[in-house]
PDB file of N, CA and C in Angstrom:
ATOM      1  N   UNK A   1     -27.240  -4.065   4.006  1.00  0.00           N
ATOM      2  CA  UNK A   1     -25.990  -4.384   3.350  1.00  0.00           C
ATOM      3  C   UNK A   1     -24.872  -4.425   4.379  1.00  0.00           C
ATOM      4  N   UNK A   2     -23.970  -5.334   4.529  1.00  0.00           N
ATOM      5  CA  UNK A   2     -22.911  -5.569   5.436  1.00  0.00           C
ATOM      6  C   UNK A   2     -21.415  -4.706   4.497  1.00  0.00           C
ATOM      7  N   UNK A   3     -20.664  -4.443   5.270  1.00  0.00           N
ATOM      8  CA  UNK A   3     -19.244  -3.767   4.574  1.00  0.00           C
ATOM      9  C   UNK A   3     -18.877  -4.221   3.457  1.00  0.00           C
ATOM     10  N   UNK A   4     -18.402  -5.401   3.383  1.00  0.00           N
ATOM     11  CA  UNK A   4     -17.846  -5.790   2.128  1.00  0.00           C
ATOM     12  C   UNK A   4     -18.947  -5.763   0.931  1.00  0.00           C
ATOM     13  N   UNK A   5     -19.889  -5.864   1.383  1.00  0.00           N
ATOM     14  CA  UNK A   5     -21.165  -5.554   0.183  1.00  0.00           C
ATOM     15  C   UNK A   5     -20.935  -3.899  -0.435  1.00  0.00           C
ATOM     16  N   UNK A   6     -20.822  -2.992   0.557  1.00  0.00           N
ATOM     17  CA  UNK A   6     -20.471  -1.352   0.616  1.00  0.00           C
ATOM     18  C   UNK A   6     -19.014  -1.225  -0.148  1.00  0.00           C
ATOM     19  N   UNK A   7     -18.488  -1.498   0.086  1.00  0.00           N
ATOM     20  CA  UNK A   7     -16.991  -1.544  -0.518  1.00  0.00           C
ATOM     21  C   UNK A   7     -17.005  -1.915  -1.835  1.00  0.00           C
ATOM     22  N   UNK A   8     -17.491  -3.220  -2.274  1.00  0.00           N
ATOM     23  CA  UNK A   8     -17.903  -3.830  -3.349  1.00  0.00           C
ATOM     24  C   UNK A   8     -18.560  -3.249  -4.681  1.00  0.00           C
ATOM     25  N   UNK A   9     -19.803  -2.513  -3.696  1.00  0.00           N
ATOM     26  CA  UNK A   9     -20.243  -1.914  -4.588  1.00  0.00           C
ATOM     27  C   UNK A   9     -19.842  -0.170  -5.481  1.00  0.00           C
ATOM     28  N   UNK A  10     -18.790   0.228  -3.967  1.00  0.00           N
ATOM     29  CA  UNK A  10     -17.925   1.446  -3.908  1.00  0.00           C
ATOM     30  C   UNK A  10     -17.283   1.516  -5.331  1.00  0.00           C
ATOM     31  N   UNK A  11     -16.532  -0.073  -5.277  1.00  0.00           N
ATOM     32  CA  UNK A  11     -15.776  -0.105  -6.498  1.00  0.00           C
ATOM     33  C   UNK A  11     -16.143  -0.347  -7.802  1.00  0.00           C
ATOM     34  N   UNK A  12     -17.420  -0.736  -7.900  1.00  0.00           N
ATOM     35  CA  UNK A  12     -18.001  -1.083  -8.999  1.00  0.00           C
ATOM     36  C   UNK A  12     -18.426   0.263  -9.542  1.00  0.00           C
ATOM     37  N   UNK A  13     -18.953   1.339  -8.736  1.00  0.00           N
ATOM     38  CA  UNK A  13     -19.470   2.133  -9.345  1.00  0.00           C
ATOM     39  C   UNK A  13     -18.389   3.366  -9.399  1.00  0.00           C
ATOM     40  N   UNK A  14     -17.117   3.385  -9.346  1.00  0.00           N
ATOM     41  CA  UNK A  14     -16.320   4.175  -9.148  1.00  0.00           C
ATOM     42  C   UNK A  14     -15.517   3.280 -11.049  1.00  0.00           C
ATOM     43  N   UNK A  15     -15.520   2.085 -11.021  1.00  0.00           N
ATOM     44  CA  UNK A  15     -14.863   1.484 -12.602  1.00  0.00           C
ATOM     45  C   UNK A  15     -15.457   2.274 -13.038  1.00  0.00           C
ATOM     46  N   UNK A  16     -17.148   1.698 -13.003  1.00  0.00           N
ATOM     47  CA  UNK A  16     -18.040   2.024 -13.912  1.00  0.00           C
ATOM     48  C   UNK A  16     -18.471   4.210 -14.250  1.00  0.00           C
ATOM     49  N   UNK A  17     -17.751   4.812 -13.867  1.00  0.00           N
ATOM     50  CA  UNK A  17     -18.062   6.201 -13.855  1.00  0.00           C
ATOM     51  C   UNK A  17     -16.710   6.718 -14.411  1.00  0.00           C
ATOM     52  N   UNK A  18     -15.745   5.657 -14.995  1.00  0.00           N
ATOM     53  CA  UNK A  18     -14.689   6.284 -16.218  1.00  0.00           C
ATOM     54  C   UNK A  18     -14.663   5.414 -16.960  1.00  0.00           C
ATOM     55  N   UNK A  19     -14.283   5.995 -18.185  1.00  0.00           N
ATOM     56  CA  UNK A  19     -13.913   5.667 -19.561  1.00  0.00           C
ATOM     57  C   UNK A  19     -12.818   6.039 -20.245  1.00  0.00           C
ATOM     58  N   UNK A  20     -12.251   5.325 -20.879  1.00  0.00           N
ATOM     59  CA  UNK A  20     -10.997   5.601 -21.310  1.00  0.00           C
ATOM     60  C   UNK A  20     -11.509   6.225 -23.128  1.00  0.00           C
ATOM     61  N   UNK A  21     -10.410   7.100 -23.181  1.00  0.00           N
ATOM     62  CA  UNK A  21     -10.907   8.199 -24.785  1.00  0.00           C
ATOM     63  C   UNK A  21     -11.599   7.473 -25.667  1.00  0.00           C
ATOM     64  N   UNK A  22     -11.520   6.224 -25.874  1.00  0.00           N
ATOM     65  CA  UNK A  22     -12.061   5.128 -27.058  1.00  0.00           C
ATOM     66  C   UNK A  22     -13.549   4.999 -26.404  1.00  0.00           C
ATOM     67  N   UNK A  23     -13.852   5.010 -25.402  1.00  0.00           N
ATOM     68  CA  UNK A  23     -15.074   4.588 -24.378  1.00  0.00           C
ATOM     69  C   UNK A  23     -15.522   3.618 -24.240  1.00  0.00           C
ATOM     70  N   UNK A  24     -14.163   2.937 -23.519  1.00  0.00           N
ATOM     71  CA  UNK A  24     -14.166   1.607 -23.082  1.00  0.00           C
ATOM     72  C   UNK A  24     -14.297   1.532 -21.587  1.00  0.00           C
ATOM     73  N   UNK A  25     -14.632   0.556 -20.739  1.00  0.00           N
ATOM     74  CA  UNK A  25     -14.391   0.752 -19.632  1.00  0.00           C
ATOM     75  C   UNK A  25     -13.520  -0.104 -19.206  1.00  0.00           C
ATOM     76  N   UNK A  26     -12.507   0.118 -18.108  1.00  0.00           N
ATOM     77  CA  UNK A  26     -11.011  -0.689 -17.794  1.00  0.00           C
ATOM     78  C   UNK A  26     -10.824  -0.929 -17.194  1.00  0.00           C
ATOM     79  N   UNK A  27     -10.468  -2.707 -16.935  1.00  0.00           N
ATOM     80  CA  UNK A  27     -10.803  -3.029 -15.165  1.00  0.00           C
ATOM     81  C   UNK A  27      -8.968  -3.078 -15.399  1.00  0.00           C
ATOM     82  N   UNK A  28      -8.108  -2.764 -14.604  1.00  0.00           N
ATOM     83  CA  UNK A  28      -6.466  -3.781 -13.974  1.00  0.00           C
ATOM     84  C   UNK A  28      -6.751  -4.801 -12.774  1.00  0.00           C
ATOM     85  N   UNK A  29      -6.414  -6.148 -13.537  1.00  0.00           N
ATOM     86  CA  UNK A  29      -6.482  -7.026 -12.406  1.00  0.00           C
ATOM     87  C   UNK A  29      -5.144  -7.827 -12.262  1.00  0.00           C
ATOM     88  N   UNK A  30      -4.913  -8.994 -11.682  1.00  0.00           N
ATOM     89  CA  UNK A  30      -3.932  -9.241 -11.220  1.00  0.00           C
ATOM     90  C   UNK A  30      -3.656 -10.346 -11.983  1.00  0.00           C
ATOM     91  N   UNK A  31      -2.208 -10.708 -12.682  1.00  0.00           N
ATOM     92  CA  UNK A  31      -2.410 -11.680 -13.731  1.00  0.00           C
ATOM     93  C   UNK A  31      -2.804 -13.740 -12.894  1.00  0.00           C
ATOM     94  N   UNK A  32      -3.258 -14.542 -13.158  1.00  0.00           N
ATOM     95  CA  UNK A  32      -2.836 -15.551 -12.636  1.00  0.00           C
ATOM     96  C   UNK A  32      -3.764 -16.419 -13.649  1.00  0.00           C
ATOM     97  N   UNK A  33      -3.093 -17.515 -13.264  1.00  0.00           N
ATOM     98  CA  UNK A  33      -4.308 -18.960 -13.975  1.00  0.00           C
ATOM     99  C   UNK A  33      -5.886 -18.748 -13.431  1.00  0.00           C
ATOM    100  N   UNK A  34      -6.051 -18.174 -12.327  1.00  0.00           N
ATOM    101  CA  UNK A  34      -7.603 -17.876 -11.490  1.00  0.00           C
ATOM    102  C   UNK A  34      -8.018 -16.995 -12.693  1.00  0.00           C
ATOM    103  N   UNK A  35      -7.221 -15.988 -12.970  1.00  0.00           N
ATOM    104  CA  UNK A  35      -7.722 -14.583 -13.996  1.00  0.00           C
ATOM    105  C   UNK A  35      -8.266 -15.395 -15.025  1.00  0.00           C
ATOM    106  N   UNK A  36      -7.678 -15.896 -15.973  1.00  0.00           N
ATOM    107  CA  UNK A  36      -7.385 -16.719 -17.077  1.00  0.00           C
ATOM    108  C   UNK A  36      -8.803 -17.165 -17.234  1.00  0.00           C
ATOM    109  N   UNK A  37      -8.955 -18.102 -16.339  1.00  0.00           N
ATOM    110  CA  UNK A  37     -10.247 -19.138 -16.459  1.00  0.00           C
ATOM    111  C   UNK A  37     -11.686 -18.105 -15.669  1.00  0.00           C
ATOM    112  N   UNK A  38     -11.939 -16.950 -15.077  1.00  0.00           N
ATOM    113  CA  UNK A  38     -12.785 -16.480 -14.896  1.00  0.00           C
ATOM    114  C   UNK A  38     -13.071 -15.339 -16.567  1.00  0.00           C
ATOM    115  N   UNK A  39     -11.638 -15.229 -17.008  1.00  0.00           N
ATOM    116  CA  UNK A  39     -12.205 -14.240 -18.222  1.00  0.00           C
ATOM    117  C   UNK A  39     -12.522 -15.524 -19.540  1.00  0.00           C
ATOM    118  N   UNK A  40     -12.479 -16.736 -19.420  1.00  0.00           N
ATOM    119  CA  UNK A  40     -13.141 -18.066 -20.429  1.00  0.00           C
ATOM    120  C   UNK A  40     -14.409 -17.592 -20.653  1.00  0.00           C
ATOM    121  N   UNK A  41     -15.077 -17.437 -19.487  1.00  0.00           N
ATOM    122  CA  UNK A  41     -16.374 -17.040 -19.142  1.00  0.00           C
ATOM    123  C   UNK A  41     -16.956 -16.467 -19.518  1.00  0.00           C
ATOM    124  N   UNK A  42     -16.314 -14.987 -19.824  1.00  0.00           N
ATOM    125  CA  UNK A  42     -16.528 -13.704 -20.577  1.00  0.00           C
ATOM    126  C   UNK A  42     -16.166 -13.585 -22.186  1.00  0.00           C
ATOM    127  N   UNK A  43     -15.594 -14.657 -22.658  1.00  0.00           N
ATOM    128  CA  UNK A  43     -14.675 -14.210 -23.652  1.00  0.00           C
ATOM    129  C   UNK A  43     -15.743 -14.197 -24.760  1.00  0.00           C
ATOM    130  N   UNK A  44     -16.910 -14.077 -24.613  1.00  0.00           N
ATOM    131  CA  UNK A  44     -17.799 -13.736 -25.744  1.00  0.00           C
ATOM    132  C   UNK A  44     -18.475 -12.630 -25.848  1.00  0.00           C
ATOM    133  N   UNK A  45     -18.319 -12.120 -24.446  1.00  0.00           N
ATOM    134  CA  UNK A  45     -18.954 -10.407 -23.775  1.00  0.00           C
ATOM    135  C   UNK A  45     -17.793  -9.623 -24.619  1.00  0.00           C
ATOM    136  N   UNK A  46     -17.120  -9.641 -25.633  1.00  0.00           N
ATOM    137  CA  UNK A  46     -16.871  -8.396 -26.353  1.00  0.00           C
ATOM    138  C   UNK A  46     -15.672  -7.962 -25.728  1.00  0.00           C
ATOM    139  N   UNK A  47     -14.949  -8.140 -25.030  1.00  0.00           N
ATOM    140  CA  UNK A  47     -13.512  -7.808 -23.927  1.00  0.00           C
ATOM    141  C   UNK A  47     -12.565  -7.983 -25.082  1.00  0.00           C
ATOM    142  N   UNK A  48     -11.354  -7.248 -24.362  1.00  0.00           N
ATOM    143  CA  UNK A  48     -10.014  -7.087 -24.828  1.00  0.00           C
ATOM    144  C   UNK A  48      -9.371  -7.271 -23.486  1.00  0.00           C
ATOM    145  N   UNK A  49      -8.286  -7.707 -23.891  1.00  0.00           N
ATOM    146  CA  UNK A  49      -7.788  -8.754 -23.205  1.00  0.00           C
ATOM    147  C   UNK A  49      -6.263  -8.018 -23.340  1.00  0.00           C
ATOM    148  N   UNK A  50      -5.233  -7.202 -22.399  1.00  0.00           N
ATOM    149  CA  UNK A  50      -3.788  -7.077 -22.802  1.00  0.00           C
ATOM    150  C   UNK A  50      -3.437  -7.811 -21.551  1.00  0.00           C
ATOM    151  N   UNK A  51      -2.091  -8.458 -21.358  1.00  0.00           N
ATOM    152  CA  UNK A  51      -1.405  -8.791 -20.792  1.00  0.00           C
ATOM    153  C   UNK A  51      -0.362  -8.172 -20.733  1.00  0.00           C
ATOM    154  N   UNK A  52       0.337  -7.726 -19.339  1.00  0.00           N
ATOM    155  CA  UNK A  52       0.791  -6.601 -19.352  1.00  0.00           C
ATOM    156  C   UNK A  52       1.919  -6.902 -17.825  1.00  0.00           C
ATOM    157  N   UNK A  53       3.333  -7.925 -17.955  1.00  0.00           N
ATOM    158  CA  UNK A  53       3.661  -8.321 -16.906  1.00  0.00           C
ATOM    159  C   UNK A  53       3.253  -8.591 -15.626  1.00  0.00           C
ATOM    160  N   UNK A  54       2.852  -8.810 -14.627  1.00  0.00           N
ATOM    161  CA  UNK A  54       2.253  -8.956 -13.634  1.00  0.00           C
ATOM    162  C   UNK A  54       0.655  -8.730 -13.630  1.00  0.00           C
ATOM    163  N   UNK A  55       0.239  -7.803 -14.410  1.00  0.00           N
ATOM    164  CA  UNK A  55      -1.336  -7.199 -14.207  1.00  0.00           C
ATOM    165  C   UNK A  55      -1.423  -7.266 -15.929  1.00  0.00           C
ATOM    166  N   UNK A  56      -3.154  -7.674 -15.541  1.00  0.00           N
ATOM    167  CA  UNK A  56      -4.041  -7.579 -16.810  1.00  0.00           C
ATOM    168  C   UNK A  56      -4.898  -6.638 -17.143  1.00  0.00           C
ATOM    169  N   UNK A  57      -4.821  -5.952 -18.321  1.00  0.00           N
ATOM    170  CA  UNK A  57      -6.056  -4.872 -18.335  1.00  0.00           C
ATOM    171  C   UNK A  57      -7.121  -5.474 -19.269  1.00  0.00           C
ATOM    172  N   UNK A  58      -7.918  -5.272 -18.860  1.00  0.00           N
ATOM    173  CA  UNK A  58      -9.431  -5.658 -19.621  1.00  0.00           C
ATOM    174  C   UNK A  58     -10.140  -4.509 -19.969  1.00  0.00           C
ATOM    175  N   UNK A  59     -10.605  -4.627 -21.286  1.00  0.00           N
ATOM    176  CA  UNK A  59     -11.555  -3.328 -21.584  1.00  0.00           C
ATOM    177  C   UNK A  59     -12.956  -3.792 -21.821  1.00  0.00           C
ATOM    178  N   UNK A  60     -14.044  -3.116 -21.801  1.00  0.00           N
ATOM    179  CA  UNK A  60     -14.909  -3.556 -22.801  1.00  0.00           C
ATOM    180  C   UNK A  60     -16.483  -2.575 -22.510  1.00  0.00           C
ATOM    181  N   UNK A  61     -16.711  -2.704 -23.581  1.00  0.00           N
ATOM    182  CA  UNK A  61     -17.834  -1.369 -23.841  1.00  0.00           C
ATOM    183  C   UNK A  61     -19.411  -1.710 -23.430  1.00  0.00           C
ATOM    184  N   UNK A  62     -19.230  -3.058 -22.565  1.00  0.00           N
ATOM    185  CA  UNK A  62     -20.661  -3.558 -21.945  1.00  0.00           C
ATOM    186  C   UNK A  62     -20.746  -3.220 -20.590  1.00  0.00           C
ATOM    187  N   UNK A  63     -21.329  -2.081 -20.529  1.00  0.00           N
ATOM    188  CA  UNK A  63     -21.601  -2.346 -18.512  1.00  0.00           C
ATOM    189  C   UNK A  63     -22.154  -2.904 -17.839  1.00  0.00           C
ATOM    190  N   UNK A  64     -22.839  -3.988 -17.917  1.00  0.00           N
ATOM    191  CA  UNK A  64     -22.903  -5.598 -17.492  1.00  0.00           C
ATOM    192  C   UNK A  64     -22.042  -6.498 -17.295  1.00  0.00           C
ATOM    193  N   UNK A  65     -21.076  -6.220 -18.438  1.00  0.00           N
ATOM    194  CA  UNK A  65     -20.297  -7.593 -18.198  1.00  0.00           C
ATOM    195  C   UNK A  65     -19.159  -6.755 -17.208  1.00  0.00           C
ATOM    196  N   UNK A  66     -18.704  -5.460 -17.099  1.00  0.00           N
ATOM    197  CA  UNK A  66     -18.134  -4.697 -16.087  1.00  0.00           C
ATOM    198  C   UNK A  66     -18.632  -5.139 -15.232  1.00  0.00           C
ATOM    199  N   UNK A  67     -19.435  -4.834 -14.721  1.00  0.00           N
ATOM    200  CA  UNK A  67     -20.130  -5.121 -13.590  1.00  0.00           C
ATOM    201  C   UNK A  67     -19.607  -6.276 -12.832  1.00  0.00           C
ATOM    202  N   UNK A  68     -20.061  -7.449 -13.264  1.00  0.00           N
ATOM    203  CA  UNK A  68     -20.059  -8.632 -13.280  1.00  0.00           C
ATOM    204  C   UNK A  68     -18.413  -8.887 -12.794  1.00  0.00           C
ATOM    205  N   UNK A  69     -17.744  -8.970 -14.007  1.00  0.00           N
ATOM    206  CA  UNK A  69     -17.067  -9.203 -13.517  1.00  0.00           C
ATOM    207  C   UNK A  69     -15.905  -8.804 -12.771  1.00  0.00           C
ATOM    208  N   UNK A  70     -16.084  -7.098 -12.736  1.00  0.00           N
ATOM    209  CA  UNK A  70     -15.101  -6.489 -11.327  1.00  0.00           C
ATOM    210  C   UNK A  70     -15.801  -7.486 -10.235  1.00  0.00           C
ATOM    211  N   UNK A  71     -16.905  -7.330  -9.818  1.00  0.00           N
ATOM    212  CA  UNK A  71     -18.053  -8.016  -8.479  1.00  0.00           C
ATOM    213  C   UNK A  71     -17.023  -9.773  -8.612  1.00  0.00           C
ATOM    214  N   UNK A  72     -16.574 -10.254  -9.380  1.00  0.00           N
ATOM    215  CA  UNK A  72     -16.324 -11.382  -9.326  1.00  0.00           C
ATOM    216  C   UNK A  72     -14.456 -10.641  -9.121  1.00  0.00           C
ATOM    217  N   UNK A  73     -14.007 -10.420  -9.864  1.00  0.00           N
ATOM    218  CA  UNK A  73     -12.549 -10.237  -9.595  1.00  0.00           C
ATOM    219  C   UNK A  73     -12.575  -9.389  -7.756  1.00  0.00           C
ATOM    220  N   UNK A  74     -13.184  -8.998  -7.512  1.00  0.00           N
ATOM    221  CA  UNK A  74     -12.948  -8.056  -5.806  1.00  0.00           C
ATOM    222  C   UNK A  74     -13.519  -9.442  -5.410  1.00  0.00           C
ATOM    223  N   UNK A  75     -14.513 -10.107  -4.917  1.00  0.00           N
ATOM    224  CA  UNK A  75     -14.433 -11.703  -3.998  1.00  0.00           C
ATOM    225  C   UNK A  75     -13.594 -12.225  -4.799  1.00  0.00           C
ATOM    226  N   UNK A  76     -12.707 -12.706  -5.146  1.00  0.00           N
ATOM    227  CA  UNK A  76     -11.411 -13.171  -5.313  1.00  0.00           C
ATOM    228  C   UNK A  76     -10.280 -12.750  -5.047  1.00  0.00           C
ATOM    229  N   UNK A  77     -10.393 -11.534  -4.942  1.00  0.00           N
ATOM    230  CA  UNK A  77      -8.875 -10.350  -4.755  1.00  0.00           C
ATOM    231  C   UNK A  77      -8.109 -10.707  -5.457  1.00  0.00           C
ATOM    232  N   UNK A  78      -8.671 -10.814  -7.003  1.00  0.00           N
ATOM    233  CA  UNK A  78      -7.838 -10.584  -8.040  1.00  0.00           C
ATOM    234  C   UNK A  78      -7.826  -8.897  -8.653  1.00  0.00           C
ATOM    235  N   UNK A  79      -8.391  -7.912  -8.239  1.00  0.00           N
ATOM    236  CA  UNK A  79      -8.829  -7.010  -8.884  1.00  0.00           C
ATOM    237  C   UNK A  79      -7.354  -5.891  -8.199  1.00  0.00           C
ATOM    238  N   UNK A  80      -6.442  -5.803  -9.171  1.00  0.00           N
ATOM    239  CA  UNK A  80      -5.176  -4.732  -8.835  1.00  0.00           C
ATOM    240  C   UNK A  80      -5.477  -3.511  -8.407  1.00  0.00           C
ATOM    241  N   UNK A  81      -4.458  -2.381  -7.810  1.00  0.00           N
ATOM    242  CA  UNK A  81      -5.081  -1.381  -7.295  1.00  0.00           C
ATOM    243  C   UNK A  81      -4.644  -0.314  -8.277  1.00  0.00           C
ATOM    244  N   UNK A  82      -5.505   0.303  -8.322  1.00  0.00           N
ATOM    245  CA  UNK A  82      -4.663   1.542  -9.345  1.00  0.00           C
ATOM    246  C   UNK A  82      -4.843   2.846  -8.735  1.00  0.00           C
TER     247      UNK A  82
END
């Protein structure tokens, strides 16, 4: 595995190891038209969707589609820092 693979996966499994009280899991990403059209994609994986000035929070109770798509929002560097 090369760094950004290590990092990548750092963050995936650091989303994926909280839950918010409802037991959802919660990505903050960064709002843009890129965001928009990568969560089209998802919008049948069960997500919630707030918009939230500048940053988007996404919830959703599948850890697959977590997965997925933090791994897709970090190679884009859409994924906000919290």
């Amino acid at each position: 595995m090369n760094k950004k693979e290590v990092s990548t996966n750092r963050i995936v499994r650091e989303i994926l190891s909280r839950k918010d009280p409802a037991g959802y899991y919660v990505v903050v990403a960064i709002n843009s038209t890129e965001l928009k059209e990568i969560l089209n994609r998802y919008k049948y994986g069960d997500i919630i969707v707030e918009d939230i000035g500048g940053i988007t929070i996404i919830r959703s109770k599948t850890r697959k589609i977590v997965e997925l798509l933090t791994r897709e929002l970090v190679s884009k560097k859409l994924l906000a820092d919290t």
